[in-house]
Protein backbone atom coordinates (compact mmCIF):
# COMPACT_ATOMS: atom_id res chain seq x y z
CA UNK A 1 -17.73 -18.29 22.05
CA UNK A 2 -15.60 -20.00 24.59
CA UNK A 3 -14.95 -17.08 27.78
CA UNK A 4 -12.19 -18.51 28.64
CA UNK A 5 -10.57 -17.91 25.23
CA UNK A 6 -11.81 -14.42 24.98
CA UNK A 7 -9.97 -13.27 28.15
CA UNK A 8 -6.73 -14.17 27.21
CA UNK A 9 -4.54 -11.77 27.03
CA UNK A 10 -2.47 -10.40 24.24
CA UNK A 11 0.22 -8.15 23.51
CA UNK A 12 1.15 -6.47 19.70
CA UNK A 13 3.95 -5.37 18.83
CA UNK A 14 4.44 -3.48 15.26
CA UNK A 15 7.71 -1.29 14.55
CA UNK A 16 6.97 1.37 11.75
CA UNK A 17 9.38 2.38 9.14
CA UNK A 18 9.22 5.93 7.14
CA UNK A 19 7.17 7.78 9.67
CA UNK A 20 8.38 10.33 12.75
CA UNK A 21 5.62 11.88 14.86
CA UNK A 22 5.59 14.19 18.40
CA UNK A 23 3.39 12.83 20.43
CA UNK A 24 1.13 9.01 20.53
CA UNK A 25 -1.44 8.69 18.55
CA UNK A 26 -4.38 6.49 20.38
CA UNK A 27 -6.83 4.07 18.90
CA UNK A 28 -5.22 3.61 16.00
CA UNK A 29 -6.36 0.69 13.47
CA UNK A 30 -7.79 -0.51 16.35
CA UNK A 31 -9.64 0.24 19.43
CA UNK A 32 -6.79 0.20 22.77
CA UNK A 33 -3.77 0.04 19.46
CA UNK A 34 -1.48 3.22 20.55
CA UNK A 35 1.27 4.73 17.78
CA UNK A 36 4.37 5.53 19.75
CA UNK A 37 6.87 8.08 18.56
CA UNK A 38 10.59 6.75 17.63
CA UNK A 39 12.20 6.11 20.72
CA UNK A 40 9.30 7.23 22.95
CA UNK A 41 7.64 4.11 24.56
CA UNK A 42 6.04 6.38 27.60
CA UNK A 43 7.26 3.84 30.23
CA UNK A 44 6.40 0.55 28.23
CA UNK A 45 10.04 -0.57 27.95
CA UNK A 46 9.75 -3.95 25.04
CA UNK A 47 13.67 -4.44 25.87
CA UNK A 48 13.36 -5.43 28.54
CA UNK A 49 9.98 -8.19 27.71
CA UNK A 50 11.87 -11.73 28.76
CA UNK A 51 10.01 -13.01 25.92
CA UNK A 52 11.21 -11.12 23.38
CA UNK A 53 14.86 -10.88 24.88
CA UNK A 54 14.65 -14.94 24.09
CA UNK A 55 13.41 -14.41 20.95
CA UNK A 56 15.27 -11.28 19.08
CA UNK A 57 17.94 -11.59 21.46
CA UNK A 58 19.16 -7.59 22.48
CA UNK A 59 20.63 -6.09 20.11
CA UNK A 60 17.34 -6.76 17.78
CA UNK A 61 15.66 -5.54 21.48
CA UNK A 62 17.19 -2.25 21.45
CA UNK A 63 16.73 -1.80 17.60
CA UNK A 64 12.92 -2.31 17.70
CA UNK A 65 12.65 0.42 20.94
CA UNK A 66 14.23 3.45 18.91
CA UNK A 67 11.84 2.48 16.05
CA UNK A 68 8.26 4.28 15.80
CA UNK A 69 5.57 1.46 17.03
CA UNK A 70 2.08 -0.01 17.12
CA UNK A 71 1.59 -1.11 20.20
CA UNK A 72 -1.74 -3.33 21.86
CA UNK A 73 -2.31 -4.99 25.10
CA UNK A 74 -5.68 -6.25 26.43
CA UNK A 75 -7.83 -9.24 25.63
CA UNK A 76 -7.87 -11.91 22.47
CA UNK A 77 -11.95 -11.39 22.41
CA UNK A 78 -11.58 -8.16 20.72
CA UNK A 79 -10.29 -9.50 17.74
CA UNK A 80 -12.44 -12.53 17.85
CA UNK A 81 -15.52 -10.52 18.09
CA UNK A 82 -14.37 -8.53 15.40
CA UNK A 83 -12.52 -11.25 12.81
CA UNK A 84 -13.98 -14.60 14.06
CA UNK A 85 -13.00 -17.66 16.26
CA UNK A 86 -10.40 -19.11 13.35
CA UNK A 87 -6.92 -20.68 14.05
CA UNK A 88 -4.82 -18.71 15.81
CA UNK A 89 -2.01 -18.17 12.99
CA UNK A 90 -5.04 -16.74 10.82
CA UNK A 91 -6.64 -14.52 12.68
CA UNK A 92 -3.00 -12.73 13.35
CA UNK A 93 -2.52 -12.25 10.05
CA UNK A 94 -5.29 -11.12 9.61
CA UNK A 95 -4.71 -8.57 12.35
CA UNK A 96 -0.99 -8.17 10.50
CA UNK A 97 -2.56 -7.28 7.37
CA UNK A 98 -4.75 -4.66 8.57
CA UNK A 99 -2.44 -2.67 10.42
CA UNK A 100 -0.29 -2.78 7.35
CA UNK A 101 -2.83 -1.43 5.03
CA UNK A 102 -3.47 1.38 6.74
CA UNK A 103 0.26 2.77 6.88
CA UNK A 104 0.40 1.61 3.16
CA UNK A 105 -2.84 3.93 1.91
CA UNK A 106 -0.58 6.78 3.42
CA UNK A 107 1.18 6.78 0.34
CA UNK A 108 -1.79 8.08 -1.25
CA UNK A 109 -3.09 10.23 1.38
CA UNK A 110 0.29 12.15 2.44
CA UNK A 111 2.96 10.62 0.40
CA UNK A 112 4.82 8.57 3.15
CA UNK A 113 6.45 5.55 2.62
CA UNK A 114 5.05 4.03 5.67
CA UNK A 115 5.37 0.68 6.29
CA UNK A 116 5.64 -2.27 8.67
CA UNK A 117 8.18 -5.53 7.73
CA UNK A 118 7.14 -7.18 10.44
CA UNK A 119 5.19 -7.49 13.54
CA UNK A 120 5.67 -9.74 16.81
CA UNK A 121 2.51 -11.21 19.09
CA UNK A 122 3.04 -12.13 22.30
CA UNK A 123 0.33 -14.74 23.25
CA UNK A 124 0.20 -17.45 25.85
CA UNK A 125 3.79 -17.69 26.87
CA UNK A 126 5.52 -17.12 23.07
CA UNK A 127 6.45 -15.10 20.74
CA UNK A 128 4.84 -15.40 17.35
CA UNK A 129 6.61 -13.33 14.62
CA UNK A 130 5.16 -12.06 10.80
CA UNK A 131 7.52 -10.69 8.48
CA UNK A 132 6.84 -9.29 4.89
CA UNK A 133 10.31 -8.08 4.45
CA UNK A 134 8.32 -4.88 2.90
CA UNK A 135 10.32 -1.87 2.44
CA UNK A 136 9.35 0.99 1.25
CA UNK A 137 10.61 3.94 -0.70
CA UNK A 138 10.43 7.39 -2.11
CA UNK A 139 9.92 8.43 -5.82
CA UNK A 140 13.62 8.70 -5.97
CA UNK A 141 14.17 5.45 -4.37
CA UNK A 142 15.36 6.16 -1.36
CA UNK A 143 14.38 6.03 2.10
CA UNK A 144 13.20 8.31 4.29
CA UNK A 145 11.21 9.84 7.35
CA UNK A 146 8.10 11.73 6.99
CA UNK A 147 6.26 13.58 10.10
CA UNK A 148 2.41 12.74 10.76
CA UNK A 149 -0.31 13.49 12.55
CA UNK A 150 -3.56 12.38 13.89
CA UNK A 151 -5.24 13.98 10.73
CA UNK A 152 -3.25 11.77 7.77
CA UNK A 153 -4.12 8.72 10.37
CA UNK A 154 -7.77 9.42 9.75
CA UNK A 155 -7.70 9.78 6.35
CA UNK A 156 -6.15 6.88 5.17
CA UNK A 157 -8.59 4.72 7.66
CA UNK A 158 -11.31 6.61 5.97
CA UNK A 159 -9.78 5.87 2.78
CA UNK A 160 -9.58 2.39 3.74
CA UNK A 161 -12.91 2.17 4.68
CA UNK A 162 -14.04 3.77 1.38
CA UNK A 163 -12.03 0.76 -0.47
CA UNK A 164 -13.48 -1.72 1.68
CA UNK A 165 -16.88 -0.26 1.51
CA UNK A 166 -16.86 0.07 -2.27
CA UNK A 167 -14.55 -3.09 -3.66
CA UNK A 168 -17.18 -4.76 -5.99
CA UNK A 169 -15.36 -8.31 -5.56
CA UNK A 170 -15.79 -11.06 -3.14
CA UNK A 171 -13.85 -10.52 -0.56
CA UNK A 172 -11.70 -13.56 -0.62
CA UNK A 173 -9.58 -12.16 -3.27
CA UNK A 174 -7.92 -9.89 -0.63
CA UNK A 175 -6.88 -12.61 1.82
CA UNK A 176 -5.37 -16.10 1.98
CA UNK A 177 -5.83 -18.96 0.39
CA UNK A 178 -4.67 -20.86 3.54
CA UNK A 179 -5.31 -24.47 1.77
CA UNK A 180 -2.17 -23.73 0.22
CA UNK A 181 -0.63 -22.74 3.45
CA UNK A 182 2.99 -24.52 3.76
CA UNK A 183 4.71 -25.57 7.02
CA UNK A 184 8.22 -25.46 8.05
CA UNK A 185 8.70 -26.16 11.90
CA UNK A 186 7.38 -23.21 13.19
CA UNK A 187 7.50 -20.96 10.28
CA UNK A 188 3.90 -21.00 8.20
CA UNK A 189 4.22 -19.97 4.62
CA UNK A 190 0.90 -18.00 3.25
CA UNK A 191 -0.59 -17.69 0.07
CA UNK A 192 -2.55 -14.40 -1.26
CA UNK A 193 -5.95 -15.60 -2.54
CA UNK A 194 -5.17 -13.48 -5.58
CA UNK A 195 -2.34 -15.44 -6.48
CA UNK A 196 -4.37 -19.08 -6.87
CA UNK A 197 -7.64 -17.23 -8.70
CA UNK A 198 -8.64 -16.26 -12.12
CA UNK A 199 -7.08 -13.67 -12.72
CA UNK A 200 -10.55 -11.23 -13.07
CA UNK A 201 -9.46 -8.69 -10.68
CA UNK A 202 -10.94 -5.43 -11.72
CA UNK A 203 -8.57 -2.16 -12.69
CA UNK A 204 -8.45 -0.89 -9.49
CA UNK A 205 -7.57 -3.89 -8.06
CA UNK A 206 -4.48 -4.53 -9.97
CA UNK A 207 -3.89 -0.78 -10.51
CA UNK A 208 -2.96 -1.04 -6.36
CA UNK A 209 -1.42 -4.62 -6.39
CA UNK A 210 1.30 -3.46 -9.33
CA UNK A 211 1.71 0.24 -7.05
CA UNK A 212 2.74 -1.97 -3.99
CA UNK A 213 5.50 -3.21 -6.49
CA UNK A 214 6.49 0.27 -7.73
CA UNK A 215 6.78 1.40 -4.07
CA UNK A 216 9.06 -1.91 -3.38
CA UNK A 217 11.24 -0.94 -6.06
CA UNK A 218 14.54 1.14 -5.57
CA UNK A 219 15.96 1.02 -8.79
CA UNK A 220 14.35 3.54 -10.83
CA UNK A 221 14.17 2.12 -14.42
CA UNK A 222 11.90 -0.72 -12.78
CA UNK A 223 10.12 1.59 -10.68
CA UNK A 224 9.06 4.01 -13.47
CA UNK A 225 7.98 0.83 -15.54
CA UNK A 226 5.82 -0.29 -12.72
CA UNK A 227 4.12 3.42 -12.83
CA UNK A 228 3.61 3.05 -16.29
CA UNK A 229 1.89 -0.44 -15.68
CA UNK A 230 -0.15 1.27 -12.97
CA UNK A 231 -1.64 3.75 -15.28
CA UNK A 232 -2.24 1.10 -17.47
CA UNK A 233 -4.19 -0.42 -15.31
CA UNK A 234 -6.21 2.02 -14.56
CA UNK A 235 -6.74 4.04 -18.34
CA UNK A 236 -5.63 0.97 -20.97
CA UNK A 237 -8.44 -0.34 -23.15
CA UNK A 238 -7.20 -2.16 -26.01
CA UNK A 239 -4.19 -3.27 -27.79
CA UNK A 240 -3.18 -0.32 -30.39
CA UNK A 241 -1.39 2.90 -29.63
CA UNK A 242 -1.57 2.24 -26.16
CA UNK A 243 1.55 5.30 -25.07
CA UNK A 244 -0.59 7.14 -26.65
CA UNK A 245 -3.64 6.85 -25.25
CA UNK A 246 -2.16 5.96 -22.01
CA UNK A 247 -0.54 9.47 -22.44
CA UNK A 248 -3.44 11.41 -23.43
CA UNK A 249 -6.25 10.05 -20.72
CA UNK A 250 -3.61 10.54 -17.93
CA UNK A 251 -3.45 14.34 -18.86
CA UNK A 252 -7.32 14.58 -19.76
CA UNK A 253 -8.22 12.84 -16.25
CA UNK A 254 -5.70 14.76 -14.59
CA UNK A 255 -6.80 18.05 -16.20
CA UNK A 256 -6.09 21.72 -15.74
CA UNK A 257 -5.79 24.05 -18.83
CA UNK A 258 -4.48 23.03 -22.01
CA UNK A 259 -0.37 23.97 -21.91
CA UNK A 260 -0.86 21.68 -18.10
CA UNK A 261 -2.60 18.72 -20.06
CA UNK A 262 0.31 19.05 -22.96
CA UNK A 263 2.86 18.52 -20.08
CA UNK A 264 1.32 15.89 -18.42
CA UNK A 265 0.86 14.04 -21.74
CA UNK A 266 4.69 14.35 -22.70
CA UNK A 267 5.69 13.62 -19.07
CA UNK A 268 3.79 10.10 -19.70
CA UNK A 269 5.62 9.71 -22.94
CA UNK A 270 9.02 10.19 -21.58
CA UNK A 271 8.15 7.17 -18.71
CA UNK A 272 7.21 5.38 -21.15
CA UNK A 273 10.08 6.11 -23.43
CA UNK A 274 12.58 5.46 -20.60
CA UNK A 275 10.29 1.94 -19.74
CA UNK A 276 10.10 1.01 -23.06
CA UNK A 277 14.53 1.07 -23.58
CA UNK A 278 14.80 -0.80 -20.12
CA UNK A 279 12.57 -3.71 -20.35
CA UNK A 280 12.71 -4.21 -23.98
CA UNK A 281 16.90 -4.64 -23.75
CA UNK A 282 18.23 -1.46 -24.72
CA UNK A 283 20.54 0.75 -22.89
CA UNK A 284 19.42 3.73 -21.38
CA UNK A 285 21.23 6.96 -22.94
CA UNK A 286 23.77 8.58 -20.40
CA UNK A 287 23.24 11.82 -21.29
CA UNK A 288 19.24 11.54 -21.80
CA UNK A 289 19.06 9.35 -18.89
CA UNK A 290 20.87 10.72 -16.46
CA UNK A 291 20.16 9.70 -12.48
CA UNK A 292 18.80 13.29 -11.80
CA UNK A 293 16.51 12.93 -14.93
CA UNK A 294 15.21 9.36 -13.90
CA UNK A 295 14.62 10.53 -10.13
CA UNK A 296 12.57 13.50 -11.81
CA UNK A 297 10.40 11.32 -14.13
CA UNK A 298 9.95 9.02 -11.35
CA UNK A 299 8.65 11.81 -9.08
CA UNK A 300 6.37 13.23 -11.78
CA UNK A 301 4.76 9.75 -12.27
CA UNK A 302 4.18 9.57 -8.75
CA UNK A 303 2.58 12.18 -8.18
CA UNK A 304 -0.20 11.99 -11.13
CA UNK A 305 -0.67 8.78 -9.75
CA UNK A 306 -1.02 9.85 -6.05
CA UNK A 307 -3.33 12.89 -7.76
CA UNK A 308 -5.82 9.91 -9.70
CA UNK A 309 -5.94 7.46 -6.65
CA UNK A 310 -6.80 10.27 -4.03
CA UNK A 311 -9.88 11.36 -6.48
CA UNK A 312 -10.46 7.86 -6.99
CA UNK A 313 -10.97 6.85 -3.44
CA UNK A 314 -12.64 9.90 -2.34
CA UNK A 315 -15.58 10.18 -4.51
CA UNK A 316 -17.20 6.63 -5.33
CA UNK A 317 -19.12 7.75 -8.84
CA UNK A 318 -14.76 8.39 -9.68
CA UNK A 319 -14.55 4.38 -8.51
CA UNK A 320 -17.25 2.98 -10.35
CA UNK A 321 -16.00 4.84 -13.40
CA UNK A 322 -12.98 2.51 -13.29
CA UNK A 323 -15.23 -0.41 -12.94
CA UNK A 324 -16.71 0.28 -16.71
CA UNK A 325 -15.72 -2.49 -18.91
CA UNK A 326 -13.29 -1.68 -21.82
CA UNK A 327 -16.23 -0.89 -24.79
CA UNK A 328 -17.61 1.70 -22.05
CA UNK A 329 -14.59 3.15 -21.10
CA UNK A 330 -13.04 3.62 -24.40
CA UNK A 331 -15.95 5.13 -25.89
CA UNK A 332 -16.22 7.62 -23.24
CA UNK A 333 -12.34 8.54 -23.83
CA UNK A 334 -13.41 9.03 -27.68
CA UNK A 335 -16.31 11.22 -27.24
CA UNK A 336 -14.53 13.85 -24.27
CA UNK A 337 -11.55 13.92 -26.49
CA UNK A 338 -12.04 17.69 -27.37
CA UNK A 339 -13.81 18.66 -24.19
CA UNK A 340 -12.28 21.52 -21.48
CA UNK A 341 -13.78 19.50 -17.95
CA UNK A 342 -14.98 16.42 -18.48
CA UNK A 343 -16.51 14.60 -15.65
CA UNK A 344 -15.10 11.11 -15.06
CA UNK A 345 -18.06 9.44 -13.42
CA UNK A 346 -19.90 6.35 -14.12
């Protein structure tokens, strides 16, 4: 590996939305990576970087210091040890991408609608800039700040790690296909590898790619039908009376004694009811409907889904369950129909 290369120096830059804390949080995501509080840069003052004063210009400047930030200076060999020589523009999104993943698994971890839209490199004399435009937001679609801590850091990296450790899939289908990479000046254009493959993906898989939607997603009639499609993902096994099943395996995975299965099952039935009027054209009843009535479906939803993808992620005989194919799966849904505790393990 050339030394010269691996002693350049680097500087990150990430501003977090959704998240307040007290005090920095080292070594986060990555080894030297420090999570500054909102406003609270401890004496490393990015308005006043000449770099990024010609590139955001000050107004953006003083924005990005009252935000809550990821912040990394030292040496480009880090990440090449750890990533790879590649081109430079792909190993920085790679870097992009993991720092992102780990404020978006603290949805599931301490329901925080963490998340970074964009993140700035400063690296040999220029600015390079990554935006997702990603915004995220509550159940009731809106935005918000949540407090953390160290802890709900380390458990969504464990989390992560768990995913990572566990994903049955090639790994390619989580990154770029950067043959399909498009240039404008400056500006590179990236494609997900998902997005140019077979479409195989297993439930899990898509289960998280149509949550990141959900969580994108404001208006509540879309949102709720994007939870429905998660737990379709994740419980849906064939083509016929699929609310219902969809209905019934969310309460029996879910669990708990029979009156707290009943309400889980007719809390699926009403997303579904309120999914089905929306996408199929009809218009949703005023008086059934009402905002305060979609914002409390739409919490509901979220959390049995927070509830299945923490058990999920913490226990991997709960993953590999999900990795069944349909025959398996559905058979096993038949046969614990009329049982108090079933276990849902492969």
């Amino acid at each position: 590996m050339n030394e010269l290369k691996n002693n350049l120096e680097i500087e990150i830059i990430a501003p977090v939305n959704g998240i307040i804390l007290d005090e920095p949080i080292a070594d986060i995501v990555f080894k030297g990576m420090t999570l500054y509080p909102k406003g609270g840069f401890y004496g490393l003052d990015v308005s006043k970087n000449p770099l990024l004063q010609s590139e955001l210009g000050n107004q953006a400047l003083r924005d990005l210091s009252q935000h809550t930030l990821c912040y990394y200076k030292g040496t480009l060999g880090y990440f090449l040890e750890k990533f790879g020589d590649d081109e430079t523009y792909k190993l920085f999104n790679t870097i992009y991408d993991t720092i992102g993943e780990i404020f978006e698994m603290m949805w599931v971890i301490d329901d925080s609608c963490a998340a970074i839209e964009n993140c700035y490199f400063i690296f040999q004399s220029e600015v390079t800039s990554y935006y997702s435009f990603q915004r995220e937001y509550y159940a009731d679609g809106q935005l918000g700040l949540k407090k953390i801590d160290e802890g709900s850091i380390i458990k969504s990296q464990k989390t992560i790690s768990n995913f990572n450790a566990w994903f049955p899939v090639d790994k390619s289908a989580l990154k770029y296909d950067y043959s399909k990479t498009k240039f404008f000046g400056n500006t590179a254009v990236m494609t997900p590898s998902y997005s140019t493959q077979k479409y195989t993906h297993n439930r899990i898989f898509r289960a998280m790619l149509t949550l990141r939607s959900a969580r994108k997603e404001a208006f509540l009639p879309i949102r709720i039908s994007y939870y429905v499609m998660v737990l379709e993902c994740l419980f849906n096994t064939g083509k016929d009376e699929i609310t219902h099943k969809i209905s019934e395996r969310t309460a029996q995975y879910l669990g708990g004694s029979i009156s707290n299965k009943q309400d889980i099952f007719k809390k699926v039935k009403e997303a579904y009811n309120i999914r089905s009027k929306f996408v199929h054209g009809q218009t949703l009843s005023k008086s059934e409907h009402t905002y305060e009535k979609l914002v409390k479906t739409s919490e509901i939803i979220d959390s049995f889904l927070r509830e299945i993808l923490k058990r999920v992620f913490r226990d991997k005989k709960r993953f590999d369950f999900f990795l069944q194919d349909n025959t398996k799966l559905d058979k096993y849904f038949n046969e614990i129909l009329f049982q108090d505790n079933p276990k849902f393990e492969k």
